[in-house]
C-alpha atoms as a PDB file:
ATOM      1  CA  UNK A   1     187.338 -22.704 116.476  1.00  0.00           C
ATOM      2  CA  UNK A   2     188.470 -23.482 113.118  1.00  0.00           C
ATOM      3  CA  UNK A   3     188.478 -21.131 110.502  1.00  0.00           C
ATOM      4  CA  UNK A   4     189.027 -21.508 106.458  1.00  0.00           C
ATOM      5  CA  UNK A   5     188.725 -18.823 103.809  1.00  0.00           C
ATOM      6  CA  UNK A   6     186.648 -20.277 100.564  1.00  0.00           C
ATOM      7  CA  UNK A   7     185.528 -18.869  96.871  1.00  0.00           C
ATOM      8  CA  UNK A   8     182.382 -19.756  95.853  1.00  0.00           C
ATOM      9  CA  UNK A   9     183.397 -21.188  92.045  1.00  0.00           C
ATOM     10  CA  UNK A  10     179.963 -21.727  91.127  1.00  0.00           C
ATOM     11  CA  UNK A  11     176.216 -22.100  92.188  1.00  0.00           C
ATOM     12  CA  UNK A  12     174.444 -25.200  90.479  1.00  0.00           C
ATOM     13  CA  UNK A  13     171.120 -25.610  89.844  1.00  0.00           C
ATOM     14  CA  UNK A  14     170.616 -28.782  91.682  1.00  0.00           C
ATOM     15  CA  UNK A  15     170.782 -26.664  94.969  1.00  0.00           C
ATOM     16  CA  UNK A  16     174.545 -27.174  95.225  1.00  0.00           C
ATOM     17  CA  UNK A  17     177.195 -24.740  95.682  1.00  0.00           C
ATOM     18  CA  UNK A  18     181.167 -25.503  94.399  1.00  0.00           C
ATOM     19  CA  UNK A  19     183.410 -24.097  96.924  1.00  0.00           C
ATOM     20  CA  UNK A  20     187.409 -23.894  96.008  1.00  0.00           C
ATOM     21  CA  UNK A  21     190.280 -23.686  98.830  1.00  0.00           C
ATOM     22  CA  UNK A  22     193.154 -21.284  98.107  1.00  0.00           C
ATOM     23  CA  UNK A  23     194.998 -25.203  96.916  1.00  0.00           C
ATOM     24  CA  UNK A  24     192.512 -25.312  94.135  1.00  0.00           C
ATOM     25  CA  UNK A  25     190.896 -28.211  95.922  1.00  0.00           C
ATOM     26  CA  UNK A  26     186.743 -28.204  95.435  1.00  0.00           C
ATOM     27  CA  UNK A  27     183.877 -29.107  97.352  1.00  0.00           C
ATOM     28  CA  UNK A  28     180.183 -29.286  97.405  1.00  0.00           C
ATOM     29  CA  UNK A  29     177.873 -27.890  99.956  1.00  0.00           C
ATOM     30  CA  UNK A  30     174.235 -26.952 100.046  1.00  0.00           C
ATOM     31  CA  UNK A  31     173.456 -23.918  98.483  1.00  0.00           C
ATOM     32  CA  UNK A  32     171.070 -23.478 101.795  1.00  0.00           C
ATOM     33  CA  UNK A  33     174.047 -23.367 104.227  1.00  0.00           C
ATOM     34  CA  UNK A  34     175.086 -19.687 102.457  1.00  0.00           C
ATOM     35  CA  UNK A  35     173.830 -16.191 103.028  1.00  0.00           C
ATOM     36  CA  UNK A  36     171.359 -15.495 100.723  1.00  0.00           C
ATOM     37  CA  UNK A  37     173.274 -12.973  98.838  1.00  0.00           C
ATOM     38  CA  UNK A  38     176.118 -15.037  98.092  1.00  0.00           C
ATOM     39  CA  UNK A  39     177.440 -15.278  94.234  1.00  0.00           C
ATOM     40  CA  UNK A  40     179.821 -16.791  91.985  1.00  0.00           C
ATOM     41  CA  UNK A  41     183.359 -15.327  93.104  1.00  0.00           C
ATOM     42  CA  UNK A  42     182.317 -14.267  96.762  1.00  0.00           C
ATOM     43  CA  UNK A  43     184.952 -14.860  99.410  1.00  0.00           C
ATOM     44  CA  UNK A  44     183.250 -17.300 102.045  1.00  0.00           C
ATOM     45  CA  UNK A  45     184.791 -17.778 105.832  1.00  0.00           C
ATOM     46  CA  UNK A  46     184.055 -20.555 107.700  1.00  0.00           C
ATOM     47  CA  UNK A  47     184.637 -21.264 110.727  1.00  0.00           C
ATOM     48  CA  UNK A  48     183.539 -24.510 112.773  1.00  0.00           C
ATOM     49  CA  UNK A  49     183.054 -24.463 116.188  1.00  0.00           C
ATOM     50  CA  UNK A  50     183.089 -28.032 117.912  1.00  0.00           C
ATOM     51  CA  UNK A  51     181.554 -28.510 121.700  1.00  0.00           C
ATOM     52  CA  UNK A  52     181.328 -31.436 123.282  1.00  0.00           C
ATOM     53  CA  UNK A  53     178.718 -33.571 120.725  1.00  0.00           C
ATOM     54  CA  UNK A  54     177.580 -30.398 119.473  1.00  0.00           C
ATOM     55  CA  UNK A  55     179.256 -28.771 116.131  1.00  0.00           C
ATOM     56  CA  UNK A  56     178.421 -25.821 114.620  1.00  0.00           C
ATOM     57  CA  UNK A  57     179.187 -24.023 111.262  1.00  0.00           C
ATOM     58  CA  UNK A  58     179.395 -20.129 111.159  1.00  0.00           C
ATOM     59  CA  UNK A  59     179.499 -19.040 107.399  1.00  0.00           C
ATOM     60  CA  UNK A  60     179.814 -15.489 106.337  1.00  0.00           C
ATOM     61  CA  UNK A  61     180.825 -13.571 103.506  1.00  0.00           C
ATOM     62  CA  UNK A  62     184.256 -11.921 103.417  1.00  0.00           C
ATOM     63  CA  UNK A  63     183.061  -9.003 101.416  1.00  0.00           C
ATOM     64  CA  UNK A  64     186.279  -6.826 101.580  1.00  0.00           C
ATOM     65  CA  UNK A  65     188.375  -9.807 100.588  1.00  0.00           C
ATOM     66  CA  UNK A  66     185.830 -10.262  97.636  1.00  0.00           C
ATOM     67  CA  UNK A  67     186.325  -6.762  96.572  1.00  0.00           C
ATOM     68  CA  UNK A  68     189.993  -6.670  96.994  1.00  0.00           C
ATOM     69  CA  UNK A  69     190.257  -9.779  94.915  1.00  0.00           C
ATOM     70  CA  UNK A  70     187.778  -8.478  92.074  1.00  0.00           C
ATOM     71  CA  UNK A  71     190.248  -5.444  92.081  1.00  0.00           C
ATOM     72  CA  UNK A  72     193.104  -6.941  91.508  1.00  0.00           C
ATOM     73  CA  UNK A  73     192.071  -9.881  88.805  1.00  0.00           C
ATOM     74  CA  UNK A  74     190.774  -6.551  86.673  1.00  0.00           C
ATOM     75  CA  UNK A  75     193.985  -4.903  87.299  1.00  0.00           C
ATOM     76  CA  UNK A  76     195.652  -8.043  85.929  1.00  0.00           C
ATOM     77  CA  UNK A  77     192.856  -8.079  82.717  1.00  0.00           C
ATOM     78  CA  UNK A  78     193.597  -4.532  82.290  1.00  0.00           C
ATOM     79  CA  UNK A  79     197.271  -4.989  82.062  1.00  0.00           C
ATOM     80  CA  UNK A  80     197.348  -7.749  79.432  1.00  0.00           C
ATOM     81  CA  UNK A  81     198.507  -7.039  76.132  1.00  0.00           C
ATOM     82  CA  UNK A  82     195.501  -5.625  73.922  1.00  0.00           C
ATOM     83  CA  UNK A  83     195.426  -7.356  70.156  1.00  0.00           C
ATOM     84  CA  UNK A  84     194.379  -5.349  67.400  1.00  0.00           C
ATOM     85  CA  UNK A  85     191.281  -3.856  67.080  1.00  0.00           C
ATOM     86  CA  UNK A  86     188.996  -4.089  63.871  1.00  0.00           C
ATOM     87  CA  UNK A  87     187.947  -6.912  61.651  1.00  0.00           C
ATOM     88  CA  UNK A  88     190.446  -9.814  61.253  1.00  0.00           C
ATOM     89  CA  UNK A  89     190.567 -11.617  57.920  1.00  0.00           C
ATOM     90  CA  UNK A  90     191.542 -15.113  58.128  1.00  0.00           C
END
């Protein structure tokens, strides 16, 4: 069995789904082949699972890894220089 780790970068309304690798590299799939609850940012595994003539695809959602990664990209926001705060005449 093969298994890849995935973010889901976006869900389209034409029933598609963008999936990014950890390279950056993007990919469409049908937004049917995803657990229902799956969102924008969700970590995705996938793992394929070849027999014979037969293939199958096992997707589920890493939800750990998603909440881990949420974590740390607001750790990140929070620890970006703030501007100042008030009106700004230009």
């Amino acid at each position: 069995m093969s298994r890849q780790t995935y973010i889901i970068d976006r869900l389209e309304d034409n029933g598609w789904t963008v999936l990014e690798r950890e390279d950056g590299q993007t990919f469409n799939v049908p937004s049917d082949w995803l657990p229902e609850e799956a969102q924008d940012g969700h970590v995705l595994t996938l793992e394929a699972e070849v027999s014979g003539k037969e293939s199958r695809l096992h997707v589920a959602l890493g939800e750990e890894e998603t909440k881990r990664r949420r974590e740390a990209a607001k750790a990140r926001w929070d620890s970006l220089p703030k501007g100042p705060e008030g009106d700004i005449e230009l």
